[in-house]
PDB file of N, CA and C in Angstrom:
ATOM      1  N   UNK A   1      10.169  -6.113   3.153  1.00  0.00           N
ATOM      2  CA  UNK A   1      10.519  -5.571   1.878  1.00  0.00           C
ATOM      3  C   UNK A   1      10.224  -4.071   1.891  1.00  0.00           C
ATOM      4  N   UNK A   2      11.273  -3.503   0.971  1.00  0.00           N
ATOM      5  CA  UNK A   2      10.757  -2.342   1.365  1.00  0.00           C
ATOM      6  C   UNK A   2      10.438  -1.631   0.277  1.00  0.00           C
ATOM      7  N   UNK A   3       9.635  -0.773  -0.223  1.00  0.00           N
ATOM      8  CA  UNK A   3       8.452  -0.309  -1.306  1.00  0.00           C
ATOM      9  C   UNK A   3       8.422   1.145  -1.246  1.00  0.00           C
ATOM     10  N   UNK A   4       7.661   1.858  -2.188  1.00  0.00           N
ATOM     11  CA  UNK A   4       7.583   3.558  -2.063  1.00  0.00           C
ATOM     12  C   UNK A   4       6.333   3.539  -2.949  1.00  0.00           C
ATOM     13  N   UNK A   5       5.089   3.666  -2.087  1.00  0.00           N
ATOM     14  CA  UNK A   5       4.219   4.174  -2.368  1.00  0.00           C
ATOM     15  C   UNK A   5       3.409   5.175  -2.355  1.00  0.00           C
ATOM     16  N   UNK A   6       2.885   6.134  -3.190  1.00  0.00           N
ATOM     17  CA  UNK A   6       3.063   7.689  -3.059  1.00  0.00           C
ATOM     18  C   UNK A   6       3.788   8.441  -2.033  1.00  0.00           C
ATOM     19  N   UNK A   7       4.705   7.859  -3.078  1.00  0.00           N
ATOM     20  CA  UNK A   7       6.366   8.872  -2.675  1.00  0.00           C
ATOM     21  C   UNK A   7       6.406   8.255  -0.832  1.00  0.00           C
ATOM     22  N   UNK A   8       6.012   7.708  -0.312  1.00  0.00           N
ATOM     23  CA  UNK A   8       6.297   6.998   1.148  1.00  0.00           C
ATOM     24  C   UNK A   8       7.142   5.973   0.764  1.00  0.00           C
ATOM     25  N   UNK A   9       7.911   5.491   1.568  1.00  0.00           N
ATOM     26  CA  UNK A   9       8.820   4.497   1.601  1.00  0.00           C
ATOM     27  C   UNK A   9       8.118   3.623   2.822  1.00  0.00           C
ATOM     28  N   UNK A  10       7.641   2.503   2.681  1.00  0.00           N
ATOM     29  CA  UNK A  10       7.131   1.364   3.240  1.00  0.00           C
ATOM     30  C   UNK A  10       8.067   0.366   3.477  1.00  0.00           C
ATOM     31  N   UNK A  11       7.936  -0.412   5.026  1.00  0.00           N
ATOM     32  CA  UNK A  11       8.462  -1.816   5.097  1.00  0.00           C
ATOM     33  C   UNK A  11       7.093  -2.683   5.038  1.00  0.00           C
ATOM     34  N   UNK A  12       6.963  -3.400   4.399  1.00  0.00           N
ATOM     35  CA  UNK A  12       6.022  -4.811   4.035  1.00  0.00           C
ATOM     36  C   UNK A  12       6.585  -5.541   4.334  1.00  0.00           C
ATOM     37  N   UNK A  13       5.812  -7.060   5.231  1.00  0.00           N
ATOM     38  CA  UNK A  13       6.602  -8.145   5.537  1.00  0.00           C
ATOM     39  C   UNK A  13       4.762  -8.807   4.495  1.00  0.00           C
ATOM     40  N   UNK A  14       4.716 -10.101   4.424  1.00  0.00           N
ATOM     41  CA  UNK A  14       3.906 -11.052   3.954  1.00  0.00           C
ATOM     42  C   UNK A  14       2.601 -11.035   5.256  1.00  0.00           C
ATOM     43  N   UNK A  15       3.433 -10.903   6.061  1.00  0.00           N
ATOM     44  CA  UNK A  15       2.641 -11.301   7.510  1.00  0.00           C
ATOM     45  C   UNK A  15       2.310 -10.029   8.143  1.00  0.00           C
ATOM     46  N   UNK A  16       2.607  -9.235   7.639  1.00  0.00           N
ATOM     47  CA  UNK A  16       2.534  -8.025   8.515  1.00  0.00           C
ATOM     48  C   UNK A  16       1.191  -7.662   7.446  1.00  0.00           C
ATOM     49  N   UNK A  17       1.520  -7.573   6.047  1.00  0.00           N
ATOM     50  CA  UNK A  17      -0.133  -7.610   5.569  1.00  0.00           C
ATOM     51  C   UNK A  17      -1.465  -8.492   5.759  1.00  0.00           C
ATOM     52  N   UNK A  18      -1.143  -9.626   6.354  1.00  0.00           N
ATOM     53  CA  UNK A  18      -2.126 -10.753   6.490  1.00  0.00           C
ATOM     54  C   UNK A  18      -2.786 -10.149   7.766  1.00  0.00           C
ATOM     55  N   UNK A  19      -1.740  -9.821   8.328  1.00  0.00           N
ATOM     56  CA  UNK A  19      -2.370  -9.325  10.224  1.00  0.00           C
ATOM     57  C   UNK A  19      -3.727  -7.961   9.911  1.00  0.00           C
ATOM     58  N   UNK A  20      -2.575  -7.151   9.061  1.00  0.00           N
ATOM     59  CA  UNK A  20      -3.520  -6.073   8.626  1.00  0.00           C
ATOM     60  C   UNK A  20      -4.566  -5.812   7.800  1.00  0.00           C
ATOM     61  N   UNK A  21      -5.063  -7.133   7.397  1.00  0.00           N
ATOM     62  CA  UNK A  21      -6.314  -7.277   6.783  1.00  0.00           C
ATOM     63  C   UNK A  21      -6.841  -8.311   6.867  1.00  0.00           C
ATOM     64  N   UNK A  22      -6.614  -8.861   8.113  1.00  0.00           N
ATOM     65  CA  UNK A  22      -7.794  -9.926   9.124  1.00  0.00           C
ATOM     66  C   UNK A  22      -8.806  -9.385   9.598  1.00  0.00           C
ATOM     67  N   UNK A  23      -9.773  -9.829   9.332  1.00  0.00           N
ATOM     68  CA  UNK A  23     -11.285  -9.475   9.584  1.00  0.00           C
ATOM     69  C   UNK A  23     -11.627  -7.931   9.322  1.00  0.00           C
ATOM     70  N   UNK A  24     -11.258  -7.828   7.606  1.00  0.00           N
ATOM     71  CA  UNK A  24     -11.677  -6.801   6.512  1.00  0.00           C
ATOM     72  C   UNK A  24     -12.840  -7.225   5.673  1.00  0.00           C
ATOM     73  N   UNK A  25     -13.739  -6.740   5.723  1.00  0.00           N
ATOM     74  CA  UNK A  25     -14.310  -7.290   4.244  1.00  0.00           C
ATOM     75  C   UNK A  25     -14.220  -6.830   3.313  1.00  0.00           C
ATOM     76  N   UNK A  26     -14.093  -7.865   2.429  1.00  0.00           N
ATOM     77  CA  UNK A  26     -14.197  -7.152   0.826  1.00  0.00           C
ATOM     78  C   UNK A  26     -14.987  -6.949   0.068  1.00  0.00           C
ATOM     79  N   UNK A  27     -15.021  -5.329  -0.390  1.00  0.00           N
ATOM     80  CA  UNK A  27     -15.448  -4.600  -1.140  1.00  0.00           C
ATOM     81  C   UNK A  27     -15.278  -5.387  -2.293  1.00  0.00           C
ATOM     82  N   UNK A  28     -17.058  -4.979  -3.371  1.00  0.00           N
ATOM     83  CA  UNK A  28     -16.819  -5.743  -4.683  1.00  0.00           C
ATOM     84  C   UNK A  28     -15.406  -5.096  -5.484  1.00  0.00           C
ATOM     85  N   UNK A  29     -15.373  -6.117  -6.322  1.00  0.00           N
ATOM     86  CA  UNK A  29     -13.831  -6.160  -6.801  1.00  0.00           C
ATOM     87  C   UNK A  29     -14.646  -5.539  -8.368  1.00  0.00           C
ATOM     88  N   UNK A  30     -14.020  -4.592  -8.906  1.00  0.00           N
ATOM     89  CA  UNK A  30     -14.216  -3.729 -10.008  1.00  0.00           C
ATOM     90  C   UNK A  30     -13.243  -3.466 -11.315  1.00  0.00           C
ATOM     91  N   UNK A  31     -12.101  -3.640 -10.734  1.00  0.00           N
ATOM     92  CA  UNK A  31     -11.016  -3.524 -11.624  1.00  0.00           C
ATOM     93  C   UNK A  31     -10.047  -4.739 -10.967  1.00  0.00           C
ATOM     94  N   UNK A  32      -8.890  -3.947 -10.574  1.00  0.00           N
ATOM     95  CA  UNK A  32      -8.081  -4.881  -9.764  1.00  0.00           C
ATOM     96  C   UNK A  32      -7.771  -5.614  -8.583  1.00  0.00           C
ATOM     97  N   UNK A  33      -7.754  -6.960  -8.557  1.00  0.00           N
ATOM     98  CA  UNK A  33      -7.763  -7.467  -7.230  1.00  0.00           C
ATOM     99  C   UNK A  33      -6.258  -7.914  -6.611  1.00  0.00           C
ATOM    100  N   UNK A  34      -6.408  -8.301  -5.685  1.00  0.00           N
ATOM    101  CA  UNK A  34      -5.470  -8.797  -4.451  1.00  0.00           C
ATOM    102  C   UNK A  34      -5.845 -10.181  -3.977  1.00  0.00           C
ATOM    103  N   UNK A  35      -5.547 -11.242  -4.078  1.00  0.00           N
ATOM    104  CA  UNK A  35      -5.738 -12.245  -3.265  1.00  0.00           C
ATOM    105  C   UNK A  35      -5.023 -12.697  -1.573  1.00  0.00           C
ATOM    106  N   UNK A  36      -5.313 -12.129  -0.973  1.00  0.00           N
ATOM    107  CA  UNK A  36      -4.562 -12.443   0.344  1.00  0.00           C
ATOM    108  C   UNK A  36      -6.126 -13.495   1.064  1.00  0.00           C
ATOM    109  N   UNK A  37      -5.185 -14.249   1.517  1.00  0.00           N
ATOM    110  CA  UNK A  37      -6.059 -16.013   1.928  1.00  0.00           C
ATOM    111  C   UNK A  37      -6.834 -16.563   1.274  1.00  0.00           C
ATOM    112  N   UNK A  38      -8.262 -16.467   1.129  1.00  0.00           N
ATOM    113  CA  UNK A  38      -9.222 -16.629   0.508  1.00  0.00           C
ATOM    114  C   UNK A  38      -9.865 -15.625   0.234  1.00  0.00           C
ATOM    115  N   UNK A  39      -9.830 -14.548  -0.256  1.00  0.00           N
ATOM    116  CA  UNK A  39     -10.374 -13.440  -0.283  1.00  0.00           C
ATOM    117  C   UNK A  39     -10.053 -12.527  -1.298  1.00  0.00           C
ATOM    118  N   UNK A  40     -10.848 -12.345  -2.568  1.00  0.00           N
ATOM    119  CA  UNK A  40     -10.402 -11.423  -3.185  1.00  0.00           C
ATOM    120  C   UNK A  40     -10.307  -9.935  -3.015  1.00  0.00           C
ATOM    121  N   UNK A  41      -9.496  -8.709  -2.554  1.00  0.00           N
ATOM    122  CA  UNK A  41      -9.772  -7.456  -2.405  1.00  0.00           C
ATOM    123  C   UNK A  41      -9.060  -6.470  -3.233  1.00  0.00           C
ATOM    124  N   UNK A  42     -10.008  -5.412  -3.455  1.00  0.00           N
ATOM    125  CA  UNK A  42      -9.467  -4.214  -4.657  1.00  0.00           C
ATOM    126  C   UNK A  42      -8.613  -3.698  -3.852  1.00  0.00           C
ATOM    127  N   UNK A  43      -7.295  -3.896  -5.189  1.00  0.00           N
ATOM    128  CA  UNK A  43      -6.081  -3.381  -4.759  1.00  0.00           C
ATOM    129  C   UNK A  43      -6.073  -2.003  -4.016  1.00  0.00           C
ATOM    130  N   UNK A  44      -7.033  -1.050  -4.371  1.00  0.00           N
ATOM    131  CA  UNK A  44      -7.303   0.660  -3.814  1.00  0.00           C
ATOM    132  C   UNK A  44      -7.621   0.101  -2.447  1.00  0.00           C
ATOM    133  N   UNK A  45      -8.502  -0.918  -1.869  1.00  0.00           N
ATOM    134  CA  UNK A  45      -8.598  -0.761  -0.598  1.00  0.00           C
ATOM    135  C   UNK A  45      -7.694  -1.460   0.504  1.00  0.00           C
ATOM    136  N   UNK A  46      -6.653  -2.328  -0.563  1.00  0.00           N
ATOM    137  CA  UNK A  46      -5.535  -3.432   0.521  1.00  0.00           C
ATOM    138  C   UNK A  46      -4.657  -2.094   0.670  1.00  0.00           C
ATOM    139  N   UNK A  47      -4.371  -1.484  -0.358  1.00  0.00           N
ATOM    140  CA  UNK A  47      -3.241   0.145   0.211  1.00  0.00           C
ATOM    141  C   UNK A  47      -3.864   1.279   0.506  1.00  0.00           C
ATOM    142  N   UNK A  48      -4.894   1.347   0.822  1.00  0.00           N
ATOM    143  CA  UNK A  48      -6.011   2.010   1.920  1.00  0.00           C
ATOM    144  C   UNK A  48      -4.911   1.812   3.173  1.00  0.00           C
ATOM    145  N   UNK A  49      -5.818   0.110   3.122  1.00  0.00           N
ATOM    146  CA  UNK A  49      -5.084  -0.383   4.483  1.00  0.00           C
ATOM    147  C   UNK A  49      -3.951  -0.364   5.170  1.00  0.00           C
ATOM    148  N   UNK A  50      -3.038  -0.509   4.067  1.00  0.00           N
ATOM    149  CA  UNK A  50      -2.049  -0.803   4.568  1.00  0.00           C
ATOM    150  C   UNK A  50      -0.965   0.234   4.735  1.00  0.00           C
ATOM    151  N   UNK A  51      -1.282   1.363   3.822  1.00  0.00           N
ATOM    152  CA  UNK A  51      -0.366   2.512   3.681  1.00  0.00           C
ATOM    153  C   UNK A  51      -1.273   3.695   4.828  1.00  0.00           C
ATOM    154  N   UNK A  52      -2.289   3.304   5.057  1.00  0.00           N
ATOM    155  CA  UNK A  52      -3.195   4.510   5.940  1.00  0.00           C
ATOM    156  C   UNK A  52      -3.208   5.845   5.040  1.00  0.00           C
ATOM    157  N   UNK A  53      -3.255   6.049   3.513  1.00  0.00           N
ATOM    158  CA  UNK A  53      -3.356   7.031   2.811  1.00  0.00           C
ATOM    159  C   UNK A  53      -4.838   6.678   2.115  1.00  0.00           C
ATOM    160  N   UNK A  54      -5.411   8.027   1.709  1.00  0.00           N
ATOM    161  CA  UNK A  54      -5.865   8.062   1.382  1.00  0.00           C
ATOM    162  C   UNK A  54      -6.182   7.602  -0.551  1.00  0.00           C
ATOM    163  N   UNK A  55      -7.014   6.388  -0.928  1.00  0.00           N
ATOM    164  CA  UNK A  55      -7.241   5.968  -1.961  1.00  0.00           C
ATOM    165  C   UNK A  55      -6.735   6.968  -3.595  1.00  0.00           C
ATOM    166  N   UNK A  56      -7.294   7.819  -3.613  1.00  0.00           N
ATOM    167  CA  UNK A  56      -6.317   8.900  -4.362  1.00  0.00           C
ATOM    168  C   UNK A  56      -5.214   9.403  -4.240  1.00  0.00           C
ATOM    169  N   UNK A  57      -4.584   9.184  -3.463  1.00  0.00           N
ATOM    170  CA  UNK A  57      -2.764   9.226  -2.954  1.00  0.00           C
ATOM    171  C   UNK A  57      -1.743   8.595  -4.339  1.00  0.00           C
ATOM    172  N   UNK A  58      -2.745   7.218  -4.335  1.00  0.00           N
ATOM    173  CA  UNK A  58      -1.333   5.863  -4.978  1.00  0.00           C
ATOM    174  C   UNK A  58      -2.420   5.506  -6.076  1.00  0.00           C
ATOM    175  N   UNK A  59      -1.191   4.768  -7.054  1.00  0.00           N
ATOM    176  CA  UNK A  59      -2.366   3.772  -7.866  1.00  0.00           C
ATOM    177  C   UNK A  59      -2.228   2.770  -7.374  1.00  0.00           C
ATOM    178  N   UNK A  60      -3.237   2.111  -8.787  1.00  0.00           N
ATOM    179  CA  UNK A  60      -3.226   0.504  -8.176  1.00  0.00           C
ATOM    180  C   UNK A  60      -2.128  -0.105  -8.898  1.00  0.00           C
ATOM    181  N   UNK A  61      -1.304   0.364 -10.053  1.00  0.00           N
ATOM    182  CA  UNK A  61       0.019  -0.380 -10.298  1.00  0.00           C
ATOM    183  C   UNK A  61       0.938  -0.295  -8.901  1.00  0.00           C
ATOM    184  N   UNK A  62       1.053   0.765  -8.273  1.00  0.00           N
ATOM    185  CA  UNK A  62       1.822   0.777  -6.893  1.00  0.00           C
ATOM    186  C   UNK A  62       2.063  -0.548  -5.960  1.00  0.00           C
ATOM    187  N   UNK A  63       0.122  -0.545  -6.029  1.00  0.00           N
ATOM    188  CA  UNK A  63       0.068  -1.706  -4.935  1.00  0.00           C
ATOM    189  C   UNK A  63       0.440  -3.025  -5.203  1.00  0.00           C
ATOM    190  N   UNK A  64       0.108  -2.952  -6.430  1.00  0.00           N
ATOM    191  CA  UNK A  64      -0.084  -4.241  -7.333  1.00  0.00           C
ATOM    192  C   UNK A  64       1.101  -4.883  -7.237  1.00  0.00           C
ATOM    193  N   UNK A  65       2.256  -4.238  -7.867  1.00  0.00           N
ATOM    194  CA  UNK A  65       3.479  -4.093  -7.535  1.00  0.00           C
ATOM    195  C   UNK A  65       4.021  -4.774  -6.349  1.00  0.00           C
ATOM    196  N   UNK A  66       3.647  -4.198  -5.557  1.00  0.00           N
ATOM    197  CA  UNK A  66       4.353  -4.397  -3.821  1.00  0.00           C
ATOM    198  C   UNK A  66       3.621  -5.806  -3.634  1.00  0.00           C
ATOM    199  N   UNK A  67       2.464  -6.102  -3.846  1.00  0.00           N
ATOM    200  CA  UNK A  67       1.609  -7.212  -3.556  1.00  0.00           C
ATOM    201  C   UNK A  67       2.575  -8.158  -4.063  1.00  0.00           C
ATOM    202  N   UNK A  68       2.353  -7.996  -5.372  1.00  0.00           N
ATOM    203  CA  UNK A  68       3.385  -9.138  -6.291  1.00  0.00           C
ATOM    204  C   UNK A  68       4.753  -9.555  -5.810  1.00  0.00           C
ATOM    205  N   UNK A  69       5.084  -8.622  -5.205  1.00  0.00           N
ATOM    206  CA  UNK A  69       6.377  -8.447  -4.885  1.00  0.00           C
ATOM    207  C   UNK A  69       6.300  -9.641  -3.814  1.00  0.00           C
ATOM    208  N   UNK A  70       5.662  -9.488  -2.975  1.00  0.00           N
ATOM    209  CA  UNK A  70       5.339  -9.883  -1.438  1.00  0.00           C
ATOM    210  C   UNK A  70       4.880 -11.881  -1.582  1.00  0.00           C
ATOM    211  N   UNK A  71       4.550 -11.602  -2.557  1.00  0.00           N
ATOM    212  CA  UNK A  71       3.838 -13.103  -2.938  1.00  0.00           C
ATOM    213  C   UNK A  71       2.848 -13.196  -2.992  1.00  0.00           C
ATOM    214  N   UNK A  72       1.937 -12.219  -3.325  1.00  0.00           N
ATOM    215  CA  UNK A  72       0.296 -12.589  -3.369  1.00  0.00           C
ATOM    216  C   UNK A  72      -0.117 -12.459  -4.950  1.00  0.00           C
ATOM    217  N   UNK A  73      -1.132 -12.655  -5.087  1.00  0.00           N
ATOM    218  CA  UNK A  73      -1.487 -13.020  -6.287  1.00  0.00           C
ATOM    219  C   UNK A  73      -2.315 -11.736  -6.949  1.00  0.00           C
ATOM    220  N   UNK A  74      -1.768 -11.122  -8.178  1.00  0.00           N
ATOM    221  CA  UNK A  74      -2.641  -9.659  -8.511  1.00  0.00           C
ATOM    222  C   UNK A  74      -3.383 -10.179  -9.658  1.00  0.00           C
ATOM    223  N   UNK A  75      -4.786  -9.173  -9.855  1.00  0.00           N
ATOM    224  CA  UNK A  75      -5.224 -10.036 -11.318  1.00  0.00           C
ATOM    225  C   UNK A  75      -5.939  -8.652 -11.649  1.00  0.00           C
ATOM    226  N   UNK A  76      -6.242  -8.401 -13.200  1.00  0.00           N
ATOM    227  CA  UNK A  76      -7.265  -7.580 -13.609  1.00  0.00           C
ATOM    228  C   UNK A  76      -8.512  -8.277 -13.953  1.00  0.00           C
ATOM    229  N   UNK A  77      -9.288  -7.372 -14.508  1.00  0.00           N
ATOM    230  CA  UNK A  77     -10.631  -8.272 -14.881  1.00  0.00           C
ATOM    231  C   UNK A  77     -10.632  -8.619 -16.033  1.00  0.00           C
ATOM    232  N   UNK A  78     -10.769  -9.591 -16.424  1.00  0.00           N
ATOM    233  CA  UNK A  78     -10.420  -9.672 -17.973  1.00  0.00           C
ATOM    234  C   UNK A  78     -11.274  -8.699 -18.926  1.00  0.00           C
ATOM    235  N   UNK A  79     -11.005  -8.399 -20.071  1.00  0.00           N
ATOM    236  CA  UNK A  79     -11.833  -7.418 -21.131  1.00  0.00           C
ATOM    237  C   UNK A  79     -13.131  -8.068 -21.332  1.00  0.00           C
ATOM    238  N   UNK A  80     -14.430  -7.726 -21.561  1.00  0.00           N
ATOM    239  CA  UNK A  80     -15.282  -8.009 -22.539  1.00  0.00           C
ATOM    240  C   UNK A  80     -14.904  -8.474 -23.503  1.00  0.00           C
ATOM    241  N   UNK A  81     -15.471  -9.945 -24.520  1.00  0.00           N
ATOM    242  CA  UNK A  81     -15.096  -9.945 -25.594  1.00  0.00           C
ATOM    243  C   UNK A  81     -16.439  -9.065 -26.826  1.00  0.00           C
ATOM    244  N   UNK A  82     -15.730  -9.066 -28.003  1.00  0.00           N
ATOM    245  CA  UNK A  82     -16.671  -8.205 -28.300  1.00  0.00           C
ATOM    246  C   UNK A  82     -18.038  -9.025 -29.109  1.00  0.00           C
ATOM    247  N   UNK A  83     -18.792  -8.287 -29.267  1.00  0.00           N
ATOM    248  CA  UNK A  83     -20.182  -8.910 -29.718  1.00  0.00           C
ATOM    249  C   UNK A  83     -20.319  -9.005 -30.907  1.00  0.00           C
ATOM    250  N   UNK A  84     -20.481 -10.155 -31.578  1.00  0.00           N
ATOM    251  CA  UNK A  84     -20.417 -10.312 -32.893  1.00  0.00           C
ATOM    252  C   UNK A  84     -21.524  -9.664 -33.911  1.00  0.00           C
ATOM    253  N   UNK A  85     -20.639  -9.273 -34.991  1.00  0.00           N
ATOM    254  CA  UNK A  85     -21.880  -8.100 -35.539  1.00  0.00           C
ATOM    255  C   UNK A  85     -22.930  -8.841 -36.590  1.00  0.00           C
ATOM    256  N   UNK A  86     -24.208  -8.045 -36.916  1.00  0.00           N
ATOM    257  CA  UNK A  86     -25.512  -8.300 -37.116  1.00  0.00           C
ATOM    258  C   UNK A  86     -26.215  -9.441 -36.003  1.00  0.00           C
ATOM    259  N   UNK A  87     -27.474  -9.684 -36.411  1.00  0.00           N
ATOM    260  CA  UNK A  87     -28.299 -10.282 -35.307  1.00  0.00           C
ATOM    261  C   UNK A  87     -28.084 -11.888 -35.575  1.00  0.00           C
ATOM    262  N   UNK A  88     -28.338 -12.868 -34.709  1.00  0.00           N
ATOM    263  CA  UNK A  88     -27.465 -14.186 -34.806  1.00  0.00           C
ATOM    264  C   UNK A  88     -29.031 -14.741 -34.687  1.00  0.00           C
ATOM    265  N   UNK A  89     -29.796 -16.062 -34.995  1.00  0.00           N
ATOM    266  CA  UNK A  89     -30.236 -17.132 -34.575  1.00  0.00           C
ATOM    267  C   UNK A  89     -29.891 -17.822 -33.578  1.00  0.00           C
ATOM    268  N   UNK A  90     -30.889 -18.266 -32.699  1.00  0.00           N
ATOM    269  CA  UNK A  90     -30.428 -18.945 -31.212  1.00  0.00           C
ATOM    270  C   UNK A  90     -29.336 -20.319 -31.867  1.00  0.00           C
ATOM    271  N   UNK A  91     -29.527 -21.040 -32.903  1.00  0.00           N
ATOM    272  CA  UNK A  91     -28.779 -21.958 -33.544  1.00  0.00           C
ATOM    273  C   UNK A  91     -27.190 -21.431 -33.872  1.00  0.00           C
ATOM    274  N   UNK A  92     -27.497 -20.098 -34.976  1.00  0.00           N
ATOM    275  CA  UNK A  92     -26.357 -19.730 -34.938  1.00  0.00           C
ATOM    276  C   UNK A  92     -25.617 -19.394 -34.119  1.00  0.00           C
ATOM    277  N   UNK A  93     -26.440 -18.375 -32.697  1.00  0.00           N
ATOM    278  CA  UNK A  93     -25.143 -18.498 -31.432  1.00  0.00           C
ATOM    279  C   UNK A  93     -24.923 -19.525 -30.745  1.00  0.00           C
ATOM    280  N   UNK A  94     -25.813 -20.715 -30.575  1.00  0.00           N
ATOM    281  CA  UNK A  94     -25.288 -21.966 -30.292  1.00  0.00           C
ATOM    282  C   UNK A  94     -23.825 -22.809 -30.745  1.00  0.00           C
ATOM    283  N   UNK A  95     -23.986 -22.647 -32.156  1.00  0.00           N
ATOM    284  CA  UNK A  95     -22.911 -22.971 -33.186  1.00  0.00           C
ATOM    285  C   UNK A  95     -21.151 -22.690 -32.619  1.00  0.00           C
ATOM    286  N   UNK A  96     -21.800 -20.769 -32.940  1.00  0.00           N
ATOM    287  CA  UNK A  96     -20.298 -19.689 -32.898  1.00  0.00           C
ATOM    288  C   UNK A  96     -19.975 -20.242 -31.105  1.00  0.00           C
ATOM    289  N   UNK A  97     -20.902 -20.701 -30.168  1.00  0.00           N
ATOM    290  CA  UNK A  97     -20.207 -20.617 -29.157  1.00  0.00           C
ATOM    291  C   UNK A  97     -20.015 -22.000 -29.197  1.00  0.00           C
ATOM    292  N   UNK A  98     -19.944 -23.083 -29.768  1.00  0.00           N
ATOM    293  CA  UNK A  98     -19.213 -24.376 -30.040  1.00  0.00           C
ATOM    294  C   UNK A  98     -17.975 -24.286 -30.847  1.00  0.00           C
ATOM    295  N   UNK A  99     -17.852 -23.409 -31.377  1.00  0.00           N
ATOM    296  CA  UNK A  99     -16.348 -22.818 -32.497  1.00  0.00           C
ATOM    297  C   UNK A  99     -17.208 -23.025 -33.521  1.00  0.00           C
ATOM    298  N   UNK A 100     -18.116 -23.458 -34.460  1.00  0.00           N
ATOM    299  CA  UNK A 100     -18.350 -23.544 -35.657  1.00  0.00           C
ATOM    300  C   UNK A 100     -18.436 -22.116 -36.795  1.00  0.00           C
ATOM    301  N   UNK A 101     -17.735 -22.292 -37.729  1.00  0.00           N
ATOM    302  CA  UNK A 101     -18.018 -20.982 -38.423  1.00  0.00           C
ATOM    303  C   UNK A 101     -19.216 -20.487 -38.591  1.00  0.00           C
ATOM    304  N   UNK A 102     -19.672 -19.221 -38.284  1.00  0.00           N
ATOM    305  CA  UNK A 102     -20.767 -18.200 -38.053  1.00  0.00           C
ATOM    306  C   UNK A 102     -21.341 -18.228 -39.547  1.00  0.00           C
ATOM    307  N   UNK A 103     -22.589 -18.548 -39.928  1.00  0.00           N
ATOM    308  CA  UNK A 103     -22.745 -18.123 -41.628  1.00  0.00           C
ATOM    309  C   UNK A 103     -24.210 -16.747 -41.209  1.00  0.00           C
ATOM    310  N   UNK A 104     -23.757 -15.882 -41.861  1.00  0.00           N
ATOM    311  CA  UNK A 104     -24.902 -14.843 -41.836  1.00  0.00           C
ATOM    312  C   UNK A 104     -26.428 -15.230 -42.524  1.00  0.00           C
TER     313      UNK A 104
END
């Protein structure tokens, strides 16, 4: 397949990325990941790899992109949810995290 990542025009095969990130380890995952085999890796370091540019070159929609494209699986981290306001009783956060309505 063929791709343009910072402004490069890339051929990607499925297999040609698997080869090129056999026996990589992965860096903790922070934002966005990549699933290639069993392995989750941040998208900045699979187009490290695979483009040989430097991490500030491309984003990670770029890679993300091409990944997706390719058949692998992209994910973000999900948001924080937010913290419910004033101070709760161990009962009451017991409750709110069973669904029951929160009473102040």
């Amino acid at each position: 397949m063929r791709c343009v990542i910072a402004r490069f025009p890339f051929e990607l095969t499925k297999g040609g990325v698997l080869e090129s990130m056999k026996g990589v380890k992965p860096e903790p995952v922070t934002g966005e990941s990549v699933t290639i085999g069993r392995r989750h890796y941040p998208v900045k370091q699979v187009g490290q790899i695979i483009t040989r540019q430097d991490r500030r070159d491309f984003s990670a929609a770029e890679v993300s992109r091409a990944m997706a494209q390719l058949g692998f699986t992209c994910r973000t981290l999900p948001e924080a949810a937010p913290a419910p306001a004033g101070i709760l009783s161990s009962l009451q956060r017991a409750s709110a995290m069973l669904g029951a309505p929160v009473t102040a």
